[in-house]
PDB file of N, CA and C in Angstrom:
ATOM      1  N   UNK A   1      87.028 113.286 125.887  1.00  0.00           N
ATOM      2  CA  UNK A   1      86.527 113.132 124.537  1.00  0.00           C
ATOM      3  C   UNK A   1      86.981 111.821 123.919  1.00  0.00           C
ATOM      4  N   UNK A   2      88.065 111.585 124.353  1.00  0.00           N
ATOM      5  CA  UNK A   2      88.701 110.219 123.952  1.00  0.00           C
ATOM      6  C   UNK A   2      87.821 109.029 123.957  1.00  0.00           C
ATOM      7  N   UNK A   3      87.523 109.409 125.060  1.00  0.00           N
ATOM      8  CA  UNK A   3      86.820 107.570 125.648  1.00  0.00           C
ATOM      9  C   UNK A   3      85.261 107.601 125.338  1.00  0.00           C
ATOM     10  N   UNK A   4      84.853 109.051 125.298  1.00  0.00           N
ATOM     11  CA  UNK A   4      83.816 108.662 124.353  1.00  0.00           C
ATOM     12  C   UNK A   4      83.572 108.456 123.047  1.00  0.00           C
ATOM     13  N   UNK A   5      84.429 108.709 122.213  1.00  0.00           N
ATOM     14  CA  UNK A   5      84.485 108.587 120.600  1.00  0.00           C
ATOM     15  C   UNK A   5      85.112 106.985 120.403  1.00  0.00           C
ATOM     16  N   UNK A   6      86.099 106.315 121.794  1.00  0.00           N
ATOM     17  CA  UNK A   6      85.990 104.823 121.749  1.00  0.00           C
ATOM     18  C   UNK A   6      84.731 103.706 121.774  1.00  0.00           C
ATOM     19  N   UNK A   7      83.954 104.657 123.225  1.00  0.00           N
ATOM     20  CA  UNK A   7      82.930 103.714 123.377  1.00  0.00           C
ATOM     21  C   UNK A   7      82.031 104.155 122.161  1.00  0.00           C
ATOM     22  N   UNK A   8      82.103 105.183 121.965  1.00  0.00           N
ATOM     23  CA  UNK A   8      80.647 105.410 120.422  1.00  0.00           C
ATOM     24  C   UNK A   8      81.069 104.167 119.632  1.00  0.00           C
ATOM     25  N   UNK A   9      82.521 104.358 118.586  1.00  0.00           N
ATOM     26  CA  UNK A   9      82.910 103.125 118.246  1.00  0.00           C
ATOM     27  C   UNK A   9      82.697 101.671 118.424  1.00  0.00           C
ATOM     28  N   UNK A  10      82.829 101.626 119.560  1.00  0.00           N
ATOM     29  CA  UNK A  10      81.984  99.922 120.137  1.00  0.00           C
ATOM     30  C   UNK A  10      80.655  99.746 120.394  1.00  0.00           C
ATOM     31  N   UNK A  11      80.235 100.700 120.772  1.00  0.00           N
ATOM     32  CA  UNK A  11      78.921 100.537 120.657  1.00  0.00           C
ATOM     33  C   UNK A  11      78.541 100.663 119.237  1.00  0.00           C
ATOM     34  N   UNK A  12      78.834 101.503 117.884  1.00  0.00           N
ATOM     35  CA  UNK A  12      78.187 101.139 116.692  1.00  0.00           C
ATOM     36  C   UNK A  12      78.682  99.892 115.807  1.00  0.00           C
ATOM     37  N   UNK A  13      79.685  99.398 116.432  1.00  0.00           N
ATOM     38  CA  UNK A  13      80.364  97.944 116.134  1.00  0.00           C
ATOM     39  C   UNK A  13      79.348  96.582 116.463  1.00  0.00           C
ATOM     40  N   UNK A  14      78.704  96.499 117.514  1.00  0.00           N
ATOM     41  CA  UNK A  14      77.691  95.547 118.091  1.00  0.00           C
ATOM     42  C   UNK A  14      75.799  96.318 117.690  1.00  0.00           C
ATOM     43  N   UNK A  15      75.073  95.385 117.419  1.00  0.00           N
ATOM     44  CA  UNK A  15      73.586  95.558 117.586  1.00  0.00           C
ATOM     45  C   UNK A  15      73.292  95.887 118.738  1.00  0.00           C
ATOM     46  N   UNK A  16      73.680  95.555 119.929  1.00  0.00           N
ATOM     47  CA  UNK A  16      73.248  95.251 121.702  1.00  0.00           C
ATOM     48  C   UNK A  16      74.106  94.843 122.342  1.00  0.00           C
ATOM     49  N   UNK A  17      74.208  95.440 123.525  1.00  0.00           N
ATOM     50  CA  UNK A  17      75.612  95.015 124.776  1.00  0.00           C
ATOM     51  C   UNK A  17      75.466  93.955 124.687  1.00  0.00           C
ATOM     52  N   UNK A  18      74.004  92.831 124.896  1.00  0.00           N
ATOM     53  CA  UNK A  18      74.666  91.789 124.813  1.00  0.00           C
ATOM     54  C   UNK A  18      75.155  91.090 124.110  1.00  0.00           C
ATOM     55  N   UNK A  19      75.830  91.345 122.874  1.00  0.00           N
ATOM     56  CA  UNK A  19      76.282  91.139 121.613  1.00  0.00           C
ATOM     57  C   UNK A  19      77.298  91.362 122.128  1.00  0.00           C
ATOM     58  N   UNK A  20      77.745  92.412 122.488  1.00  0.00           N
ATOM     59  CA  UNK A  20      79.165  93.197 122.740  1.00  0.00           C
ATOM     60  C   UNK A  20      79.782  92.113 124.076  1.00  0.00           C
ATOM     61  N   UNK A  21      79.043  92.167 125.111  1.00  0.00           N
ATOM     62  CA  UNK A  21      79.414  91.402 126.532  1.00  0.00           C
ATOM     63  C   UNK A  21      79.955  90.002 125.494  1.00  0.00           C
ATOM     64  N   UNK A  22      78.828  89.299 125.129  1.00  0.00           N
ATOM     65  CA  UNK A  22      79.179  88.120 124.569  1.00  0.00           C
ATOM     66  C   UNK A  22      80.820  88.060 123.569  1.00  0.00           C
ATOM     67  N   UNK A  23      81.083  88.935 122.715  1.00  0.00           N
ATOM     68  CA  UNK A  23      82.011  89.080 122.198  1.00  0.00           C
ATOM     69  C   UNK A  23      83.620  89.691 122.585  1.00  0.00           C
ATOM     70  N   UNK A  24      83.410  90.286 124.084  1.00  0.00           N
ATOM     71  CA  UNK A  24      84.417  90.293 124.821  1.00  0.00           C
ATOM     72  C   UNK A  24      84.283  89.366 125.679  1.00  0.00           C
ATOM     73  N   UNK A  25      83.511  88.781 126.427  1.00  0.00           N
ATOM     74  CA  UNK A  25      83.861  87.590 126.855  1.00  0.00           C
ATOM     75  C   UNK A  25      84.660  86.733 126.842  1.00  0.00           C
ATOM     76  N   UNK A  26      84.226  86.472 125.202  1.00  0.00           N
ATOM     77  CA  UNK A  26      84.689  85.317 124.209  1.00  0.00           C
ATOM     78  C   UNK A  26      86.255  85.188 123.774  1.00  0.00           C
ATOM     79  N   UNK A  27      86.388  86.810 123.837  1.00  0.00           N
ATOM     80  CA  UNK A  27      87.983  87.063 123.611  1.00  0.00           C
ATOM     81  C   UNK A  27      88.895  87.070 125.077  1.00  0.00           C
ATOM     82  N   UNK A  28      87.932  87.323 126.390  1.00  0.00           N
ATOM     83  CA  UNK A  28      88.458  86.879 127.428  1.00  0.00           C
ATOM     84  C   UNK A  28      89.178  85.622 128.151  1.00  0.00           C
ATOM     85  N   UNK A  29      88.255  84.680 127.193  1.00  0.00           N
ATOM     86  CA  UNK A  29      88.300  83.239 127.697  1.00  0.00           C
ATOM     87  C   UNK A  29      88.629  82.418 126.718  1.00  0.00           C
ATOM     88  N   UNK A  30      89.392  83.357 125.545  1.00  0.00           N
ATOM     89  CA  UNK A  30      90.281  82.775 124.191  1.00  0.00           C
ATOM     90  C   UNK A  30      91.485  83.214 125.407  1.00  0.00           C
ATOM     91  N   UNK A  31      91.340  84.552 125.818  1.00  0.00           N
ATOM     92  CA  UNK A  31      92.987  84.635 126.751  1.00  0.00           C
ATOM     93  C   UNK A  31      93.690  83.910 127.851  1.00  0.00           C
ATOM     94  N   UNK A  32      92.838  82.871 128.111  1.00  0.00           N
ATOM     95  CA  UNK A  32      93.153  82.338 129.331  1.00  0.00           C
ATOM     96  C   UNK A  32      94.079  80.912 128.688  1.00  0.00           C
ATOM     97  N   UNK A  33      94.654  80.553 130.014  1.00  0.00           N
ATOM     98  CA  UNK A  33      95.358  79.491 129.711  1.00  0.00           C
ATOM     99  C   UNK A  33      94.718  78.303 129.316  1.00  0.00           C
ATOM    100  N   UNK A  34      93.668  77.776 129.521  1.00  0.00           N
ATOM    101  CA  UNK A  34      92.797  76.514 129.700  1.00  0.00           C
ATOM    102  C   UNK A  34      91.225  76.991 128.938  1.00  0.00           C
ATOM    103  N   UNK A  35      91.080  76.651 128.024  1.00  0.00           N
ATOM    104  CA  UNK A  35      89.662  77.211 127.075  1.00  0.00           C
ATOM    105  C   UNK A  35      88.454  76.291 127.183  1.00  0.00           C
ATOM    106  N   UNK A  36      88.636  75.396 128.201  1.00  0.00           N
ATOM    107  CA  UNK A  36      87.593  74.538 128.419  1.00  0.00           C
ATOM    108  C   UNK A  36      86.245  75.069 127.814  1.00  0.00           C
ATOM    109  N   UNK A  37      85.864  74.071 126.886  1.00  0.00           N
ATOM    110  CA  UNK A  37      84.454  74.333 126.428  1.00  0.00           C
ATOM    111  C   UNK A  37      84.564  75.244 125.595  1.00  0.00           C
ATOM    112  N   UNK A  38      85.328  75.957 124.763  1.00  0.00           N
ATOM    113  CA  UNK A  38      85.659  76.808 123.652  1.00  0.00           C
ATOM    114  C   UNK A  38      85.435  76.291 122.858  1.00  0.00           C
ATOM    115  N   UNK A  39      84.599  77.236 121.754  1.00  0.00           N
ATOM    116  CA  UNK A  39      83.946  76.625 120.673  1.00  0.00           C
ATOM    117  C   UNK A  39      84.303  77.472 119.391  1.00  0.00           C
ATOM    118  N   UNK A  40      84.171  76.875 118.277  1.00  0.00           N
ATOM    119  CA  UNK A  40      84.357  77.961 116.898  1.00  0.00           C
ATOM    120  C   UNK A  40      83.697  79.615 116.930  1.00  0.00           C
ATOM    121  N   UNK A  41      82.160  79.022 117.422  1.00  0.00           N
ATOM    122  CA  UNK A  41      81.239  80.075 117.589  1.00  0.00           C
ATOM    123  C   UNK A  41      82.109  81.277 118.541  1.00  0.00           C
ATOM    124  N   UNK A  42      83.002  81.007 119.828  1.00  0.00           N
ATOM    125  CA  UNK A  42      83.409  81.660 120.612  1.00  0.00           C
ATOM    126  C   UNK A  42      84.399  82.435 119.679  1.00  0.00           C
ATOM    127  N   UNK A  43      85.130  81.682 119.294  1.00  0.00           N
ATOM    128  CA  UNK A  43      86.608  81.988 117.958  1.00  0.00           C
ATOM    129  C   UNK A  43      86.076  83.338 117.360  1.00  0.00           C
ATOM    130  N   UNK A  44      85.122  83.060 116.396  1.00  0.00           N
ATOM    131  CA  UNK A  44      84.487  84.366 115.739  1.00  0.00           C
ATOM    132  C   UNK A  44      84.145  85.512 116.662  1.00  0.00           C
ATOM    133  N   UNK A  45      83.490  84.883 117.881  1.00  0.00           N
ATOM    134  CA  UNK A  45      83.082  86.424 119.056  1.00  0.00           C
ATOM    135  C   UNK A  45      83.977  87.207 119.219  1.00  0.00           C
ATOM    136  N   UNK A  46      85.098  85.865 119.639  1.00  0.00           N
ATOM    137  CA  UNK A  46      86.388  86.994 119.949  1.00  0.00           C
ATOM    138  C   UNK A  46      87.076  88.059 118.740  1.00  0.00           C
ATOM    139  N   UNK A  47      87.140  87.237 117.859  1.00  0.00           N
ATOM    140  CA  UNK A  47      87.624  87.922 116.663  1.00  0.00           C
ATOM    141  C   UNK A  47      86.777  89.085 116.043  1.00  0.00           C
ATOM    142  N   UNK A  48      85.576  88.923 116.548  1.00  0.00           N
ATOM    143  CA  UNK A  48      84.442  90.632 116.211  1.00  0.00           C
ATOM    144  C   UNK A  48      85.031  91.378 117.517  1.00  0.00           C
ATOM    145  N   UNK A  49      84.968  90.872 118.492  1.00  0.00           N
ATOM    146  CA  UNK A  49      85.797  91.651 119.496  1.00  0.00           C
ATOM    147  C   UNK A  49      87.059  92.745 118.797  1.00  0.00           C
ATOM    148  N   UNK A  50      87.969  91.557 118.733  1.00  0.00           N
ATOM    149  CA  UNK A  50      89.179  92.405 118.798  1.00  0.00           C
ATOM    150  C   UNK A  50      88.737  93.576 117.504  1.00  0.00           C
ATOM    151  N   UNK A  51      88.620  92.827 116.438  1.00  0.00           N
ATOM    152  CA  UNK A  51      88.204  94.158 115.077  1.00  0.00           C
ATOM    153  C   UNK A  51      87.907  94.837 115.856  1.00  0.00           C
ATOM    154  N   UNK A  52      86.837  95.129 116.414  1.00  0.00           N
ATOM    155  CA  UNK A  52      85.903  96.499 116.928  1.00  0.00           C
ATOM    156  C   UNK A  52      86.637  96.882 118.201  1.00  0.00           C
ATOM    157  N   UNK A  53      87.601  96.644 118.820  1.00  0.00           N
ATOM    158  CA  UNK A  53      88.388  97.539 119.767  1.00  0.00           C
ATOM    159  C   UNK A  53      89.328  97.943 118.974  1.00  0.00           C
ATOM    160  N   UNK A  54      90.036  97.497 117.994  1.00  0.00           N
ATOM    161  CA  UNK A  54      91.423  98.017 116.930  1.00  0.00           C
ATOM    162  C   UNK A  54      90.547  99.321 116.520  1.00  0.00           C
ATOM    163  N   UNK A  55      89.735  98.765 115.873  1.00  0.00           N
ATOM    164  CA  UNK A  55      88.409  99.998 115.293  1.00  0.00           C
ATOM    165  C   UNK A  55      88.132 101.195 116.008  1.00  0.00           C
ATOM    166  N   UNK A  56      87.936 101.306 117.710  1.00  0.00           N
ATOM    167  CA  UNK A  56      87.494 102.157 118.086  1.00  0.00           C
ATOM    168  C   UNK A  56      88.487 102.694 118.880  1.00  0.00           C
ATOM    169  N   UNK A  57      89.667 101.999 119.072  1.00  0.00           N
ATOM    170  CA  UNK A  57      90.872 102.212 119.494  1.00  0.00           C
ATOM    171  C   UNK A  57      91.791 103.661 118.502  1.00  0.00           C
ATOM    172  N   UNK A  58      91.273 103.184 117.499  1.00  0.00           N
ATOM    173  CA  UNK A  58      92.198 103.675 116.084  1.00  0.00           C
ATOM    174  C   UNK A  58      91.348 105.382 116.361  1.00  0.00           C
ATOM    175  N   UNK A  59      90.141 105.031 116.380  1.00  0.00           N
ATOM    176  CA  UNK A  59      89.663 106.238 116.047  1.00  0.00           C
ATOM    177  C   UNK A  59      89.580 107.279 117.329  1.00  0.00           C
ATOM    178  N   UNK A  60      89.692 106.567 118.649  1.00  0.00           N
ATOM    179  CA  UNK A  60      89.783 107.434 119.762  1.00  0.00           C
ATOM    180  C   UNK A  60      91.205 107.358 119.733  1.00  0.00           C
ATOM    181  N   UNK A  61      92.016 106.960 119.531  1.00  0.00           N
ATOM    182  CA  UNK A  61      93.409 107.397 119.427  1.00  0.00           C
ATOM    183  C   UNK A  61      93.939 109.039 119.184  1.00  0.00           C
ATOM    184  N   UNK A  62      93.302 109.209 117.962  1.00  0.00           N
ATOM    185  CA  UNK A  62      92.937 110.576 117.807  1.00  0.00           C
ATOM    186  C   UNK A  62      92.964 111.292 118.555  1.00  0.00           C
ATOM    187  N   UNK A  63      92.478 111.510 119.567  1.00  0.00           N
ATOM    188  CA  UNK A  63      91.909 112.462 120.584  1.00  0.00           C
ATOM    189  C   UNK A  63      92.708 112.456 122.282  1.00  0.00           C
ATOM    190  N   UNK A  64      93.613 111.629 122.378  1.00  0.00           N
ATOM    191  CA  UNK A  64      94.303 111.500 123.070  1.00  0.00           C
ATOM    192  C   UNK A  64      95.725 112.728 122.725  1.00  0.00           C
ATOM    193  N   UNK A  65      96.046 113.038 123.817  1.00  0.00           N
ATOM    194  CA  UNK A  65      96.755 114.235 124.244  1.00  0.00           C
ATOM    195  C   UNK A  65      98.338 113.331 124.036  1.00  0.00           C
ATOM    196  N   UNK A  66      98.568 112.099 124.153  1.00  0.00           N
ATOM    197  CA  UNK A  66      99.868 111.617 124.042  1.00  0.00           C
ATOM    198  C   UNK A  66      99.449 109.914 123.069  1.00  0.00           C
ATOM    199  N   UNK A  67      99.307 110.094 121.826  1.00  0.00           N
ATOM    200  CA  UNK A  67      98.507 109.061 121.461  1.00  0.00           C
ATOM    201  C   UNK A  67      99.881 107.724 121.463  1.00  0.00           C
ATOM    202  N   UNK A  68     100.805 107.809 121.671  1.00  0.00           N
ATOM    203  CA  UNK A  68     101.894 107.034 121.662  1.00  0.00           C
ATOM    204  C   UNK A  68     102.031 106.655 122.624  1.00  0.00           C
ATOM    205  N   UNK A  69     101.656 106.912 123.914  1.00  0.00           N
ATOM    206  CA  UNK A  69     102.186 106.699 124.984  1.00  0.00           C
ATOM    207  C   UNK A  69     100.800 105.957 125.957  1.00  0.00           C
ATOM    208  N   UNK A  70      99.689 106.808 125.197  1.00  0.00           N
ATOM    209  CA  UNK A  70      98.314 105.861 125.808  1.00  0.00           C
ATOM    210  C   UNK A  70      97.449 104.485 125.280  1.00  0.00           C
ATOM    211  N   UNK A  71      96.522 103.945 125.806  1.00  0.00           N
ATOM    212  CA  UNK A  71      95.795 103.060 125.114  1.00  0.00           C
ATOM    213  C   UNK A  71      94.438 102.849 125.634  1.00  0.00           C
ATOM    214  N   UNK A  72      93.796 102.682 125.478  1.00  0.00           N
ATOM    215  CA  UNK A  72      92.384 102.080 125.773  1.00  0.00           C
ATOM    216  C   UNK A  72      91.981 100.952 126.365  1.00  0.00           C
ATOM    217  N   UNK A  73      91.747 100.783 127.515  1.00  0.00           N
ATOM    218  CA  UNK A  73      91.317  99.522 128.407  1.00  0.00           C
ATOM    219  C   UNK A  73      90.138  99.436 128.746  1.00  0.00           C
ATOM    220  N   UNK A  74      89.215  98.200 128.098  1.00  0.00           N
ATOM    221  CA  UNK A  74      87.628  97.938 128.336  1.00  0.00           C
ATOM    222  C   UNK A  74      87.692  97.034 129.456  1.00  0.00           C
ATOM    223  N   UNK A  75      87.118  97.207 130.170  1.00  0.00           N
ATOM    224  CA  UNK A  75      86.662  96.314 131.231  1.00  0.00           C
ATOM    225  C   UNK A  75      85.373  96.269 131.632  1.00  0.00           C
ATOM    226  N   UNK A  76      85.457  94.986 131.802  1.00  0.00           N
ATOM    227  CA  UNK A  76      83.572  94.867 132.267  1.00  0.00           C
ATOM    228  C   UNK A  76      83.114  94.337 133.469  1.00  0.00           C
ATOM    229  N   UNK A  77      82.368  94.898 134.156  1.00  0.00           N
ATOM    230  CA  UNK A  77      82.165  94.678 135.695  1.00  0.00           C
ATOM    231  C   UNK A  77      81.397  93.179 135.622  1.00  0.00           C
ATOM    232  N   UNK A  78      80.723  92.711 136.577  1.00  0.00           N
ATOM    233  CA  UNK A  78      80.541  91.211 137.258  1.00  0.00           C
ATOM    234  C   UNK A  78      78.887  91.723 136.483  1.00  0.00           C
ATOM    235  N   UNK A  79      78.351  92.683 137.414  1.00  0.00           N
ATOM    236  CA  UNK A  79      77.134  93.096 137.060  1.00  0.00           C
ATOM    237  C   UNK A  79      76.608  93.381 135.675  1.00  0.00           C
ATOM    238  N   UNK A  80      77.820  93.872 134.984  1.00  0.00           N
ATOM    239  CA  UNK A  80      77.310  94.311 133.834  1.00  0.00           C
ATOM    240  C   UNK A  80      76.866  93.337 132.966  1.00  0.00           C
ATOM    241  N   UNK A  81      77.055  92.018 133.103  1.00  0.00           N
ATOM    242  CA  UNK A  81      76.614  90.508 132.314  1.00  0.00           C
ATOM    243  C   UNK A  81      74.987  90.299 132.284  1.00  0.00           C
ATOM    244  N   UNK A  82      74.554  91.114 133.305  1.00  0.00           N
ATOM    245  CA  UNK A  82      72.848  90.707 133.216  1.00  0.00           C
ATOM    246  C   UNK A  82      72.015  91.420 132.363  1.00  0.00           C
ATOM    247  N   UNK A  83      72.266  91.092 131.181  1.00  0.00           N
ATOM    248  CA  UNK A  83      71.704  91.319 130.051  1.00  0.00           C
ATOM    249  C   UNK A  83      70.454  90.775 129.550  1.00  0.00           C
ATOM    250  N   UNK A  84      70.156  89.608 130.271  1.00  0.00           N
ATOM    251  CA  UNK A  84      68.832  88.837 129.608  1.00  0.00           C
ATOM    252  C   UNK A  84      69.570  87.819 128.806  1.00  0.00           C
ATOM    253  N   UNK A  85      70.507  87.616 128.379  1.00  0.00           N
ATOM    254  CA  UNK A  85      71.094  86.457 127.718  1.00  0.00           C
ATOM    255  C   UNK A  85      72.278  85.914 128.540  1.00  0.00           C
ATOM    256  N   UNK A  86      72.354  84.738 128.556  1.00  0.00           N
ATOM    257  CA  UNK A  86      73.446  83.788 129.428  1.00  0.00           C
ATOM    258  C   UNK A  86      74.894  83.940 128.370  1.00  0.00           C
ATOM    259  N   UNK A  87      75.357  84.831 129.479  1.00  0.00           N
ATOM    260  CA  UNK A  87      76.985  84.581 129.180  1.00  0.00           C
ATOM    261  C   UNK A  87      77.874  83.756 129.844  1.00  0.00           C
ATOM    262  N   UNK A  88      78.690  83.609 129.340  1.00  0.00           N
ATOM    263  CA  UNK A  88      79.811  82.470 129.864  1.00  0.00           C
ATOM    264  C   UNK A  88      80.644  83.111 130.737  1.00  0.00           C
ATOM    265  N   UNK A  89      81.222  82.806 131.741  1.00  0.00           N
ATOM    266  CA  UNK A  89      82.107  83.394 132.954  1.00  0.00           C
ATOM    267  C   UNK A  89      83.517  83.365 132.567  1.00  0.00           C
TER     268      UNK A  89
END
Protein backbone atom coordinates (compact mmCIF):
# COMPACT_ATOMS: atom_id res chain seq x y z
CA UNK A 1 0.00 0.00 0.00
CA UNK A 2 2.94 2.12 0.67
CA UNK A 3 4.43 2.35 -2.66
CA UNK A 4 1.37 2.85 -4.17
CA UNK A 5 0.05 5.91 -2.32
CA UNK A 6 3.98 7.14 -3.19
CA UNK A 7 3.74 6.56 -6.78
CA UNK A 8 -0.09 8.03 -6.84
CA UNK A 9 1.73 11.06 -5.24
CA UNK A 10 4.24 11.44 -8.11
CA UNK A 11 2.31 10.74 -10.53
CA UNK A 12 -0.37 13.62 -9.45
CA UNK A 13 2.77 15.88 -8.91
CA UNK A 14 3.77 15.78 -12.87
CA UNK A 15 1.17 16.30 -16.05
CA UNK A 16 3.11 13.16 -17.93
CA UNK A 17 6.05 10.74 -17.19
CA UNK A 18 7.70 12.63 -19.43
CA UNK A 19 7.57 15.55 -17.26
CA UNK A 20 8.36 13.35 -14.38
CA UNK A 21 11.49 11.32 -16.33
CA UNK A 22 12.65 14.84 -17.30
CA UNK A 23 12.51 16.12 -13.71
CA UNK A 24 14.30 13.22 -12.12
CA UNK A 25 16.75 13.17 -14.52
CA UNK A 26 17.52 16.62 -13.93
CA UNK A 27 17.96 15.99 -10.23
CA UNK A 28 20.13 12.99 -11.28
CA UNK A 29 22.62 14.91 -13.14
CA UNK A 30 22.43 17.97 -10.48
CA UNK A 31 23.92 14.72 -8.34
CA UNK A 32 26.77 13.98 -10.16
CA UNK A 33 30.13 15.27 -9.77
CA UNK A 34 30.66 17.10 -13.20
CA UNK A 35 27.17 18.91 -14.52
CA UNK A 36 28.41 19.45 -17.90
CA UNK A 37 25.82 21.27 -19.86
CA UNK A 38 23.55 22.03 -16.77
CA UNK A 39 21.30 24.60 -17.20
CA UNK A 40 18.87 26.86 -14.92
CA UNK A 41 15.98 25.15 -16.76
CA UNK A 42 17.57 21.71 -15.34
CA UNK A 43 17.94 23.58 -11.63
CA UNK A 44 14.09 24.04 -11.51
CA UNK A 45 13.45 20.19 -12.91
CA UNK A 46 15.38 19.04 -10.27
CA UNK A 47 13.93 21.12 -7.67
CA UNK A 48 10.07 19.99 -8.89
CA UNK A 49 11.69 16.69 -8.49
CA UNK A 50 12.80 16.72 -5.13
CA UNK A 51 9.32 18.73 -3.82
CA UNK A 52 7.29 15.93 -5.31
CA UNK A 53 9.34 12.95 -3.81
CA UNK A 54 9.43 14.88 -0.10
CA UNK A 55 5.60 15.13 -1.10
CA UNK A 56 4.93 11.63 -1.86
CA UNK A 57 7.49 10.36 0.43
CA UNK A 58 5.67 12.22 3.38
CA UNK A 59 2.47 10.83 2.48
CA UNK A 60 3.47 7.11 1.79
CA UNK A 61 5.42 7.30 4.87
CA UNK A 62 2.25 6.76 6.49
CA UNK A 63 1.69 3.44 5.51
CA UNK A 64 4.87 1.92 6.15
CA UNK A 65 4.98 -0.70 8.98
CA UNK A 66 8.44 0.91 10.42
CA UNK A 67 8.17 4.53 9.07
CA UNK A 68 11.57 5.46 10.86
CA UNK A 69 13.52 2.96 9.77
CA UNK A 70 12.25 2.90 5.92
CA UNK A 71 12.36 5.17 2.85
CA UNK A 72 11.38 5.31 -0.62
CA UNK A 73 13.72 4.71 -3.59
CA UNK A 74 12.64 5.80 -7.30
CA UNK A 75 14.53 4.43 -9.85
CA UNK A 76 14.22 4.53 -13.40
CA UNK A 77 15.14 1.91 -15.85
CA UNK A 78 17.27 2.72 -19.30
CA UNK A 79 13.96 1.87 -21.17
CA UNK A 80 11.73 3.77 -19.33
CA UNK A 81 13.18 7.25 -21.08
CA UNK A 82 11.31 6.51 -24.39
CA UNK A 83 8.77 8.74 -23.93
CA UNK A 84 8.59 10.64 -27.24
CA UNK A 85 10.60 13.50 -25.79
CA UNK A 86 14.55 13.61 -25.68
CA UNK A 87 15.92 13.25 -22.33
CA UNK A 88 19.28 13.85 -21.21
CA UNK A 89 21.42 10.74 -20.01
Amino acid sequence: MATSVYIGHLEEAFPDAAELIECYTAWQQEERPTRDGYSYADSDRSLRWQKAHAAAEGAGRAWLSNPLQQTFQFRLHEGAATTGRSVPA
